[in-house]
C-alpha atoms as a PDB file:
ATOM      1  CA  UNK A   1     -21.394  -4.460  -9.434  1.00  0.00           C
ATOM      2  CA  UNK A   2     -24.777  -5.301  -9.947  1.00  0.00           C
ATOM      3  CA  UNK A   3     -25.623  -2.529 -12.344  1.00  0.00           C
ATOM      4  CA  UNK A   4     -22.938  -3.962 -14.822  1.00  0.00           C
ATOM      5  CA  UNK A   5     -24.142  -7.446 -14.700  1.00  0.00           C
ATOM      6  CA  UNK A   6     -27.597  -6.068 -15.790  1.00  0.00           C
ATOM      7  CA  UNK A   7     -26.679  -3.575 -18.471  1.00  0.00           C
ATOM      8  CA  UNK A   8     -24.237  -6.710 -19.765  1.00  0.00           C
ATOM      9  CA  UNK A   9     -27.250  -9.005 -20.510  1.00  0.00           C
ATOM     10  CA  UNK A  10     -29.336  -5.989 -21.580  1.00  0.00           C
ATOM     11  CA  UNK A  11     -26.666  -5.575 -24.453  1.00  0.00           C
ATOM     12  CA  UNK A  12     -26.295  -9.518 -25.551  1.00  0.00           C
ATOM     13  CA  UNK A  13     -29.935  -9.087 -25.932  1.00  0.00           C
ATOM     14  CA  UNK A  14     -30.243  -5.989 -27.770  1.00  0.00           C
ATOM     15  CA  UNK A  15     -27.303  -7.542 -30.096  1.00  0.00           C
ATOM     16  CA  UNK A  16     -29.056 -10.600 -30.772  1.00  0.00           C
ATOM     17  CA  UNK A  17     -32.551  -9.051 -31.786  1.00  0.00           C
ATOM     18  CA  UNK A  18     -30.371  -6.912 -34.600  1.00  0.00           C
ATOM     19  CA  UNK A  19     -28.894  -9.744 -35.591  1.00  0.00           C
ATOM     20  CA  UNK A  20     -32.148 -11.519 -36.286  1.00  0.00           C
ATOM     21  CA  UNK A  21     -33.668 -10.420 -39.831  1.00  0.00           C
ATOM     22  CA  UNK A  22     -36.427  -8.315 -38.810  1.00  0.00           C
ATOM     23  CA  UNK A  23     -38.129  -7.876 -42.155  1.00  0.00           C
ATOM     24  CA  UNK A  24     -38.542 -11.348 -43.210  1.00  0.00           C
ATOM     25  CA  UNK A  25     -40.054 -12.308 -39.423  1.00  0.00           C
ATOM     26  CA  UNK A  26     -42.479  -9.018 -39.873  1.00  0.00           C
ATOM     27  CA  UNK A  27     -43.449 -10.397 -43.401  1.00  0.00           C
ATOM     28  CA  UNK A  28     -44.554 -13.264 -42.071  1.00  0.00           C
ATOM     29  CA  UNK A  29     -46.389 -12.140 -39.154  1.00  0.00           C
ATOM     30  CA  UNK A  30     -48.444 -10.223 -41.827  1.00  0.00           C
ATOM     31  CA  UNK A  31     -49.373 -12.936 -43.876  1.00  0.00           C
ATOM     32  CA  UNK A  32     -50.318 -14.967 -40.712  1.00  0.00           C
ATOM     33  CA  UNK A  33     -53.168 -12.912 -39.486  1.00  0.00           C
ATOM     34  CA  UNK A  34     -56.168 -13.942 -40.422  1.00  0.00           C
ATOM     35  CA  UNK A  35     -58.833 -11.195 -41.259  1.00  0.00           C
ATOM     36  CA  UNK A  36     -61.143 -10.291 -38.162  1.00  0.00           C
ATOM     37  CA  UNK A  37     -64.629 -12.199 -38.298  1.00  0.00           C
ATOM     38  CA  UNK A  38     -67.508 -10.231 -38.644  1.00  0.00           C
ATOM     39  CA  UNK A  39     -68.701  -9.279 -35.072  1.00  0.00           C
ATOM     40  CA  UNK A  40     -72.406  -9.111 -34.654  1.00  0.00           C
ATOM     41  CA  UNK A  41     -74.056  -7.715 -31.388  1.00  0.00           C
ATOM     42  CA  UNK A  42     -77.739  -7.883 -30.578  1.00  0.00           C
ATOM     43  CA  UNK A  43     -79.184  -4.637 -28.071  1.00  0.00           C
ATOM     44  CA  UNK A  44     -82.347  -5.454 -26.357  1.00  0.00           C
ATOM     45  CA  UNK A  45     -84.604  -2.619 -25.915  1.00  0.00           C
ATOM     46  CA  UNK A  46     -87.311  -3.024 -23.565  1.00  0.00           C
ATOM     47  CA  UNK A  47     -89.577  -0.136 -23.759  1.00  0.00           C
ATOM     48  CA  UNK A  48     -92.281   0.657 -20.615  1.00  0.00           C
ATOM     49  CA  UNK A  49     -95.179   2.988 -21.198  1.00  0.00           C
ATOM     50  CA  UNK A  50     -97.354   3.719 -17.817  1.00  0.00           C
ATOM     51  CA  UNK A  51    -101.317   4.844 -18.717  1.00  0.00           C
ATOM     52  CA  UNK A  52    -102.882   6.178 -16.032  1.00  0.00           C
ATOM     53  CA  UNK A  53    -106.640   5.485 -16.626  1.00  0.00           C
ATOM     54  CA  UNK A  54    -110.040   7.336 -15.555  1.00  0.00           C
ATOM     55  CA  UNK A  55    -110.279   5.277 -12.098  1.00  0.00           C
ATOM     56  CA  UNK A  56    -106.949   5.658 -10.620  1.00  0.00           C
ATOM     57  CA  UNK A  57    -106.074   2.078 -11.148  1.00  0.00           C
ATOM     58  CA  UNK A  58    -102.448   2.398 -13.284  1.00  0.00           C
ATOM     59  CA  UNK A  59    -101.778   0.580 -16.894  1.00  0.00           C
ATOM     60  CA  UNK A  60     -98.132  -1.207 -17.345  1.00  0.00           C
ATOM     61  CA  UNK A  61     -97.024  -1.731 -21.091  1.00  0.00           C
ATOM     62  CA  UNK A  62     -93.987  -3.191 -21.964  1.00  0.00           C
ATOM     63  CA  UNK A  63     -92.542  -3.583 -25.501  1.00  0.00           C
ATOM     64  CA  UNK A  64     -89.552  -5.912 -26.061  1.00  0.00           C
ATOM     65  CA  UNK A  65     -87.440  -5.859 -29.089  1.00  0.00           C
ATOM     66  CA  UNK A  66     -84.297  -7.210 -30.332  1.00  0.00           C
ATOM     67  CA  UNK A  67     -82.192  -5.766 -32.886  1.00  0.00           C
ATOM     68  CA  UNK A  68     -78.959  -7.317 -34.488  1.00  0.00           C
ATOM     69  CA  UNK A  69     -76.335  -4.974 -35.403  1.00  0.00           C
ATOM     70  CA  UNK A  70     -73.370  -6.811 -37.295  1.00  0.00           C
ATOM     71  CA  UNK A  71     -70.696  -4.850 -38.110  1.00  0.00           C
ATOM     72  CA  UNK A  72     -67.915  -5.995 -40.548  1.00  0.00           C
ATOM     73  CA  UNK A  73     -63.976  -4.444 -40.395  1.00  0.00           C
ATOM     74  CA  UNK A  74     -62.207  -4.531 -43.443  1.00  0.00           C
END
């Protein structure tokens, strides 16, 4: 009994969604969107050299730089 109570709402449902004018509601959505805003991501890139020098003692050099990729979809 349960199974035709389900598959009865399932129907009214699928009944009133082709009743609805689906092109004019897709339309819209279309004209709605707004175009994506430019996303712009900045990488870090720390860089570590290690010298060793003539008395054993050991040299640390680090380079930080940032770079800012922005990339635009169109």
């Amino acid at each position: 009994m349960g199974n035709t109570c389900k598959s009865t709402k399932t129907d009214s449902i699928i009944a009133s969604i082709v009743e609805s004018p689906m092109s004019i509601v897709s339309n819209n959505q279309l004209e709605e969107i707004p175009p994506p805003p430019p996303s712009t991501t900045t990488t870090k890139i720390t860089t570590t050299k290690l010298y060793q020098s003539s008395n054993g003692s050991t040299i640390r050099e680090e380079k930080e730089e940032e770079e800012e990729i922005t990339r635009t979809k169109t």
